[in-house]
Protein backbone atom coordinates (compact mmCIF):
# COMPACT_ATOMS: atom_id res chain seq x y z
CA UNK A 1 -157.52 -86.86 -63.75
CA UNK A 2 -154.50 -88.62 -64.73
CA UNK A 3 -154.00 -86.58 -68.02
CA UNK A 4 -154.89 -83.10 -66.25
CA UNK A 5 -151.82 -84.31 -63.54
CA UNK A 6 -150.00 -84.95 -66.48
CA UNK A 7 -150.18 -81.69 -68.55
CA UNK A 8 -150.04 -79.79 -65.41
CA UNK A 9 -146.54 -81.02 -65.21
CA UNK A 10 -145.39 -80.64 -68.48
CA UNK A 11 -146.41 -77.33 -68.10
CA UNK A 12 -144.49 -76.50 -64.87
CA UNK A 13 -141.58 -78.17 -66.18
CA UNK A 14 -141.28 -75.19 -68.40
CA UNK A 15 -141.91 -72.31 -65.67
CA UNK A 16 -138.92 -69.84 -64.96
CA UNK A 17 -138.88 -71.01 -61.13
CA UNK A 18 -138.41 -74.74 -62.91
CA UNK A 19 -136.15 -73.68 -65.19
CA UNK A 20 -133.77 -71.84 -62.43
CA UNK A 21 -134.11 -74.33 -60.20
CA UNK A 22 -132.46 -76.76 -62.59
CA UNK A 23 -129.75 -74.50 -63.63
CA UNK A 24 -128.74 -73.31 -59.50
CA UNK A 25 -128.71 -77.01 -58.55
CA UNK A 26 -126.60 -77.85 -61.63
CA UNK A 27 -124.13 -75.03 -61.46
CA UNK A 28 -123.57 -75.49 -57.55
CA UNK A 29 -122.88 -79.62 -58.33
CA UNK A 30 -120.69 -78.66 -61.00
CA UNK A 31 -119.26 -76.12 -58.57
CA UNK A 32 -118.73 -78.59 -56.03
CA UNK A 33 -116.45 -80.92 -58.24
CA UNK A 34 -114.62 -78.37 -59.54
CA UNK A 35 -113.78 -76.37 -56.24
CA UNK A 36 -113.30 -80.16 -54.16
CA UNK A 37 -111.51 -82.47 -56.16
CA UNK A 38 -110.57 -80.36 -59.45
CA UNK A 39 -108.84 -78.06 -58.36
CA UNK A 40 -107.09 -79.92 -55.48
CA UNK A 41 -105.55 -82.19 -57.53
CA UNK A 42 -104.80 -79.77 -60.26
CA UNK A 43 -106.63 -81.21 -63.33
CA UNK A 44 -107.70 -79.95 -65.94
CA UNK A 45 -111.75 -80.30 -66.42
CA UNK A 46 -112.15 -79.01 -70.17
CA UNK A 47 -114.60 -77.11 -71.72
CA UNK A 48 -114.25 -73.19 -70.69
CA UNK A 49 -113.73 -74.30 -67.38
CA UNK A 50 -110.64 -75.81 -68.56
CA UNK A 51 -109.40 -73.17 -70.40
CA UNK A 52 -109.78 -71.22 -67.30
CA UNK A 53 -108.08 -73.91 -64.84
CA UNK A 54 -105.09 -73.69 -67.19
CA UNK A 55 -104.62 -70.19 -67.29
CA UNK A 56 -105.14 -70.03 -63.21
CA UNK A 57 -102.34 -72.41 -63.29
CA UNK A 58 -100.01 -70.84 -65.54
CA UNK A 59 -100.95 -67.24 -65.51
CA UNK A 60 -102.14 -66.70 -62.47
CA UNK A 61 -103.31 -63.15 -62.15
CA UNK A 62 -107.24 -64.50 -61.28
CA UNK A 63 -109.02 -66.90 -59.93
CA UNK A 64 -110.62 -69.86 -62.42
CA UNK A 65 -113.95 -68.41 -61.91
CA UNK A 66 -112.51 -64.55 -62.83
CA UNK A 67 -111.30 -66.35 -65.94
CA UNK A 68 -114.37 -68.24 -66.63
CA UNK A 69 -116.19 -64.44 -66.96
CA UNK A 70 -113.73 -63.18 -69.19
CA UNK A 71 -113.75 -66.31 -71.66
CA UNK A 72 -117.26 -66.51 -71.45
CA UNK A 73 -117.93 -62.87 -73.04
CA UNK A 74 -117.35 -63.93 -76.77
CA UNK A 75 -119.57 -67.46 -76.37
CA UNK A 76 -122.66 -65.05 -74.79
CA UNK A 77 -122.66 -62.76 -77.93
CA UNK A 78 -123.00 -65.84 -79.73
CA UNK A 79 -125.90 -67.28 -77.65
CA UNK A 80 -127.27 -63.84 -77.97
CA UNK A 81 -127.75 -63.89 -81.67
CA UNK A 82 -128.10 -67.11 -82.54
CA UNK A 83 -129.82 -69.20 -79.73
CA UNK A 84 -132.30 -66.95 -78.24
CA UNK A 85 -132.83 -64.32 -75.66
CA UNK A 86 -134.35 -66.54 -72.65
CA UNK A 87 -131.34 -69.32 -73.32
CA UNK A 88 -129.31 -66.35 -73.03
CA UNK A 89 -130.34 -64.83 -69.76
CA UNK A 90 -131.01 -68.17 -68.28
CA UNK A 91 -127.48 -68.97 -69.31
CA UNK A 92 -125.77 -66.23 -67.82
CA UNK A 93 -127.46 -66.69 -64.36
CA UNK A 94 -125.87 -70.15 -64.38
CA UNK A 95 -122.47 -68.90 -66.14
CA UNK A 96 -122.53 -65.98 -63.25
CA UNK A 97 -123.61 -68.59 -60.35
CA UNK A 98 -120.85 -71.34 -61.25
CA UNK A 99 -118.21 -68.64 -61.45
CA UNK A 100 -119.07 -67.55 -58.01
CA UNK A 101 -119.38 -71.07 -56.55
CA UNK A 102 -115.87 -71.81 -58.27
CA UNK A 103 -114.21 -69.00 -56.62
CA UNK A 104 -116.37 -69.37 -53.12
CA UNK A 105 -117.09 -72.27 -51.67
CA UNK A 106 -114.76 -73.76 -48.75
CA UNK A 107 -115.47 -77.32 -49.73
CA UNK A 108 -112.48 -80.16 -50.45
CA UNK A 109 -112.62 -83.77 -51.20
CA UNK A 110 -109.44 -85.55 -49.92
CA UNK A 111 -108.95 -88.97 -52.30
CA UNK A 112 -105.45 -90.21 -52.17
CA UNK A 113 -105.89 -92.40 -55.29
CA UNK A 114 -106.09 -90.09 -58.34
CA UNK A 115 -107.50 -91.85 -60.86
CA UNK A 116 -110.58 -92.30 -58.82
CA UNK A 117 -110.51 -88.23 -57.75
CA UNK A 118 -110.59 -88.17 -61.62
CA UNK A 119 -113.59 -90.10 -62.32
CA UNK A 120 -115.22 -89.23 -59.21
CA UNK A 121 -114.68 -85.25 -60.39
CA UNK A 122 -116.38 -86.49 -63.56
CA UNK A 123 -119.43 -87.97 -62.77
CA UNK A 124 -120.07 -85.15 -60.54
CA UNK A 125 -119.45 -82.33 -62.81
CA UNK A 126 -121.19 -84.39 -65.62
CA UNK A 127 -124.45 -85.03 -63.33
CA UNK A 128 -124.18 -81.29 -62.82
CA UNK A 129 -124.42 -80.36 -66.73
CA UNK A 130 -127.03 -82.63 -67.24
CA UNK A 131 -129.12 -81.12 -64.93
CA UNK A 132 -128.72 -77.86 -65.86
CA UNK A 133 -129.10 -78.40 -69.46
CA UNK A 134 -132.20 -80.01 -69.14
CA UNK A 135 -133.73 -76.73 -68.61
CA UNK A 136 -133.61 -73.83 -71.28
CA UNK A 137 -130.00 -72.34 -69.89
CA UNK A 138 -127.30 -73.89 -69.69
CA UNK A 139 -123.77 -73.30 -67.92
CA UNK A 140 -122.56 -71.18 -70.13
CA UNK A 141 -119.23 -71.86 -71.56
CA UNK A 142 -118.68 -74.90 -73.89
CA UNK A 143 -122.80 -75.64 -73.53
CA UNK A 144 -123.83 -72.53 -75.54
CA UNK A 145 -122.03 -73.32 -78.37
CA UNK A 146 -122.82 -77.10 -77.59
CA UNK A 147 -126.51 -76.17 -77.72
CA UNK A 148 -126.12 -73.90 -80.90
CA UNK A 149 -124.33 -76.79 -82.84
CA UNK A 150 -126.95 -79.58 -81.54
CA UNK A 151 -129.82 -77.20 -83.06
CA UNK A 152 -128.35 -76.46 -86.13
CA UNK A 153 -127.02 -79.45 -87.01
CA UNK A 154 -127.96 -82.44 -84.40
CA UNK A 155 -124.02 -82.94 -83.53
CA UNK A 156 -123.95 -84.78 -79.87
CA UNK A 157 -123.52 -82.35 -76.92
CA UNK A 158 -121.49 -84.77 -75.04
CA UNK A 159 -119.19 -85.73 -78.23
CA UNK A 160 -118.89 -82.10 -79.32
CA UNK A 161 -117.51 -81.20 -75.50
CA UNK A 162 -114.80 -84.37 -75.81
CA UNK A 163 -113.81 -83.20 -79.25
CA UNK A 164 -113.22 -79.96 -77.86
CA UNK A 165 -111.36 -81.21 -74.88
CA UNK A 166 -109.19 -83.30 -76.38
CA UNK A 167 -107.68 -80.46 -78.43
CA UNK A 168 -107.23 -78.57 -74.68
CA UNK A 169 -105.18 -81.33 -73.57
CA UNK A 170 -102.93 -81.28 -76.46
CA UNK A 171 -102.03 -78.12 -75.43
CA UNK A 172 -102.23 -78.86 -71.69
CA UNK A 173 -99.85 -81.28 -71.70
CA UNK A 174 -96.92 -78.84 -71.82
CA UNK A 175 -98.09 -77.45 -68.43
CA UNK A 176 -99.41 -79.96 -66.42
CA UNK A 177 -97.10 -82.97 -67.46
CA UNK A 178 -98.30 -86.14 -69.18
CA UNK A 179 -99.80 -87.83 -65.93
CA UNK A 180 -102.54 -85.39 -65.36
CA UNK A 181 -103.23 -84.78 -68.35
CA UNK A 182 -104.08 -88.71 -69.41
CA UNK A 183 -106.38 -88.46 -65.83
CA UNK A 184 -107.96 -85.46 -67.07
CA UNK A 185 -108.64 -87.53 -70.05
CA UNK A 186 -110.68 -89.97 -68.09
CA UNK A 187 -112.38 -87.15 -66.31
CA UNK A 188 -113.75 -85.48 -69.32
CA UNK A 189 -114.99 -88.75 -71.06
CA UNK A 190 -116.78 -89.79 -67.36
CA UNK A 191 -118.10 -86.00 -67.51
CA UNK A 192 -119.68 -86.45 -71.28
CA UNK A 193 -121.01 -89.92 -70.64
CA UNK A 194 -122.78 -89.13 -67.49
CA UNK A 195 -123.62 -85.62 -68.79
CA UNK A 196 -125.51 -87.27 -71.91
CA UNK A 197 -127.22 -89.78 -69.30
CA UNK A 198 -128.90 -87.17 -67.48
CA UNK A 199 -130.23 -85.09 -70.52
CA UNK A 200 -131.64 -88.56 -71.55
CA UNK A 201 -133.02 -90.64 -68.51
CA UNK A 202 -136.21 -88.90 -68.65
CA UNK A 203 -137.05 -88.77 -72.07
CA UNK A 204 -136.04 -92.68 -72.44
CA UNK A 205 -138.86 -94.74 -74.10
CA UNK A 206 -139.71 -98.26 -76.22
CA UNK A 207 -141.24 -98.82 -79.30
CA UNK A 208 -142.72 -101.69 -79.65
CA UNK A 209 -143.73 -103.74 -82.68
CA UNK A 210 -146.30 -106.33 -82.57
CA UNK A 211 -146.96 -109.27 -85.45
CA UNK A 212 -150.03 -110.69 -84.48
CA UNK A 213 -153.28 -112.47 -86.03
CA UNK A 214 -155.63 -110.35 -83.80
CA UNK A 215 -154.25 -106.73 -84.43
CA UNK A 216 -157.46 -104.82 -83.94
CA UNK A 217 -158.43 -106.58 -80.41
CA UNK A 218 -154.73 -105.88 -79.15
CA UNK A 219 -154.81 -102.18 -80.06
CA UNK A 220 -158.25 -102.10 -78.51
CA UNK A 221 -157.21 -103.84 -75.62
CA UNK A 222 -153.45 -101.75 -75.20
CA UNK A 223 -155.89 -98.77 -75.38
CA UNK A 224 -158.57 -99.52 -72.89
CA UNK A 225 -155.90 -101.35 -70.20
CA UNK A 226 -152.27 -98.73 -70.41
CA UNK A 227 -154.45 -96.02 -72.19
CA UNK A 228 -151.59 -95.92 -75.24
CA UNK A 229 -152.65 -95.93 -79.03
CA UNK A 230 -151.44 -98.11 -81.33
CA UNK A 231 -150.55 -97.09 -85.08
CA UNK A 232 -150.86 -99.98 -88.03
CA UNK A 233 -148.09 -100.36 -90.34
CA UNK A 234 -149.03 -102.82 -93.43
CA UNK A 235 -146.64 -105.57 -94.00
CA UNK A 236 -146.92 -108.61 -95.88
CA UNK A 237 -145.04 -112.01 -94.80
CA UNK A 238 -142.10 -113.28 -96.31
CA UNK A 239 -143.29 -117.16 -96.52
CA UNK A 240 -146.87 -117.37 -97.15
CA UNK A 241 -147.01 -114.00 -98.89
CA UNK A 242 -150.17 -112.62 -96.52
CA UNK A 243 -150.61 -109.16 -96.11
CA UNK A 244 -150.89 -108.36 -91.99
CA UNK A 245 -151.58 -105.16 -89.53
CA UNK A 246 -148.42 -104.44 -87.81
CA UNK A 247 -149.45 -102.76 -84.17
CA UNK A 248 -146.66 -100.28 -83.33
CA UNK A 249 -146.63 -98.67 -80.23
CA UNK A 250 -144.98 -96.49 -77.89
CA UNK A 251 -144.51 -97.12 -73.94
CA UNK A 252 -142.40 -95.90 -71.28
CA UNK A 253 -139.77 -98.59 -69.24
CA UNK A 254 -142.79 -99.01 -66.27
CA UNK A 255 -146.00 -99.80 -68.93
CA UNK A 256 -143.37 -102.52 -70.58
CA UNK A 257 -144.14 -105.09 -68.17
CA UNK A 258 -148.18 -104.57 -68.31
CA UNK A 259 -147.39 -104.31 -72.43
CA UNK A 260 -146.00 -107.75 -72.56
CA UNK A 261 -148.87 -109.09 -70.21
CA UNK A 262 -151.84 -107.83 -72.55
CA UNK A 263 -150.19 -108.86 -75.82
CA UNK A 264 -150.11 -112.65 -74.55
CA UNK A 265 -153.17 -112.28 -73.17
CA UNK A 266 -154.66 -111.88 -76.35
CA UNK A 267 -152.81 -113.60 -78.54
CA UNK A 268 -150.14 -115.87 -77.07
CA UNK A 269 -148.58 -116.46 -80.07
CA UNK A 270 -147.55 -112.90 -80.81
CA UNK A 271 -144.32 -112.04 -82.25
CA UNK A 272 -142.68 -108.34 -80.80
CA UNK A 273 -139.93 -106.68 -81.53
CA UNK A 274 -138.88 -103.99 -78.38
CA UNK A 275 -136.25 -100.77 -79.19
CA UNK A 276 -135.13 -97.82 -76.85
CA UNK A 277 -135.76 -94.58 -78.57
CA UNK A 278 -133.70 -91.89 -77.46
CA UNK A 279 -136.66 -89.45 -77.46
CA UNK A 280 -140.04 -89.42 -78.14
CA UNK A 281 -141.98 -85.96 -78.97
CA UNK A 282 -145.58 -85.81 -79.06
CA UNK A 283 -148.58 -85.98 -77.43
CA UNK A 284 -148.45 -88.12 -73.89
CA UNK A 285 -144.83 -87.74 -74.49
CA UNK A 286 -142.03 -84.82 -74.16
CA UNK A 287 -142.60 -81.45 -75.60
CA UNK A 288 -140.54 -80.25 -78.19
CA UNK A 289 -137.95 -78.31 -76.70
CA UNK A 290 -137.41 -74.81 -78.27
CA UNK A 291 -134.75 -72.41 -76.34
């Protein structure tokens, strides 16, 4: 029963309404900290949206969201070609639904103190891109060709963004004045940090490696009590020079606890070694995720 709940939702976590319900409640939180504190205190937020800020500011003419359309128009023929059509469309429902949320909503936050509007504006607007790029869309902008470079060649999309955004500020800095630009600074590094939290939290698992004298009765036991296999790796020890089953297995931050319980139980003299993994595709695990 357990398993069938647990395919089920793997499953649904790749349906359109899933997948659009990710990217509205991301764009309207990114939305949110643009239109209430961003723009209020005149920062500058980076990515496209940046771009687009800074030519509100300076060139007038349209609204940040008008110029978020326009920028956006060479970065979709990009996703179109080289990403895929469903990130594509997916994309420009959240591109088209932060633009309008931008431009639209009434909302402001009033913070006196600016460096905490600053990081409060990031961890909003970072929580927001993490959510919506844990679907198969993004926000468009910045994430497209974030997601493009992160296929191709596995570059961060959180260090990619505040590579990008520090070459925005550079040029900032001559319209805006020194002081906003440094607390944009913080903004944008609050905004990647928290951005790359999100689009990991979920996926977060350990790896655990065992070196024990009863190797077969743990795996047995790891099986039959947190229902997770065990692989053997073949070592041999350093001192007495005896070969030995290394159990290796994989468990999410809640089984850790039980883990530890049935690997003394058995053998309470059992040396383990406990890593985070970033990710963890397979089986009982995340899917592999293909825009």
């Amino acid at each position: 029963m357990a398993g069938t709940w647990a395919q089920q939702f793997r499953i649904a976590t790749y349906s359109i309404s899933w997948n659009l319900l990710l990217i509205t409640t991301g764009a309207l939180v990114f939305a949110f900290g643009v239109k209430a504190i961003v723009i209020p205190q005149e920062f500058i937020s980076g990515g496209m949206t940046g771009v687009g800020l800074l030519l509100s500011y300076v060139v007038g003419v349209l609204p940040p969201g008008g110029w978020l359309l326009l920028l956006n128009i060479p970065i979709f023929i990009l996703g179109w070609i080289c990403v895929s059509r469903r990130f594509f469309c997916y994309s420009l429902y959240g591109m088209l639904l932060l633009s309008l949320g931008i431009d639209t909503m009434p909302w402001a936050l009033h913070i006196e103190d600016t460096l905490l509007a600053a990081l409060t504006a990031g961890a909003i607007m970072g929580a927001g891109s993490g959510i919506a790029l844990r679907s198969l869309g993004s926000l468009g902008g910045l994430d497209v060709i974030s997601v493009f470079l992160n296929q191709r060649f596995n570059l961060g999309i959180g260090k990619f963004s505040f590579g990008f955004n520090l070459a925005l500020f550079t040029v900032s800095l001559f319209f805006i004045g020194l002081e906003h630009m440094l607390y944009s600074v913080f903004l944008v590094f609050v905004h990647a940090m928290v951005m790359d939290y999100f689009l990991g939290m979920f996926n977060q698992r350990k790896m655990v490696l065992v070196v024990t004298e009863k190797p077969d009765d743990l795996a047995k036991a790891i099986l039959s009590t947190i229902n997770r296999g065990s692989t053997f790796l073949y070592g041999r020890g350093a001192y007495t020079g005896k070969r030995k089953k290394i159990l290796l297995t994989v468990v999410n931050s809640i089984q850790l606890k039980r883990l530890e319980e049935v690997i003394f139980t058995v053998d309470p003299q059992a040396f383990t070694i406990e890593e985070n993994t970033l990710n963890v595709i397979g089986q009982g695990f995340s899917r592999r995720k293909i825009y």
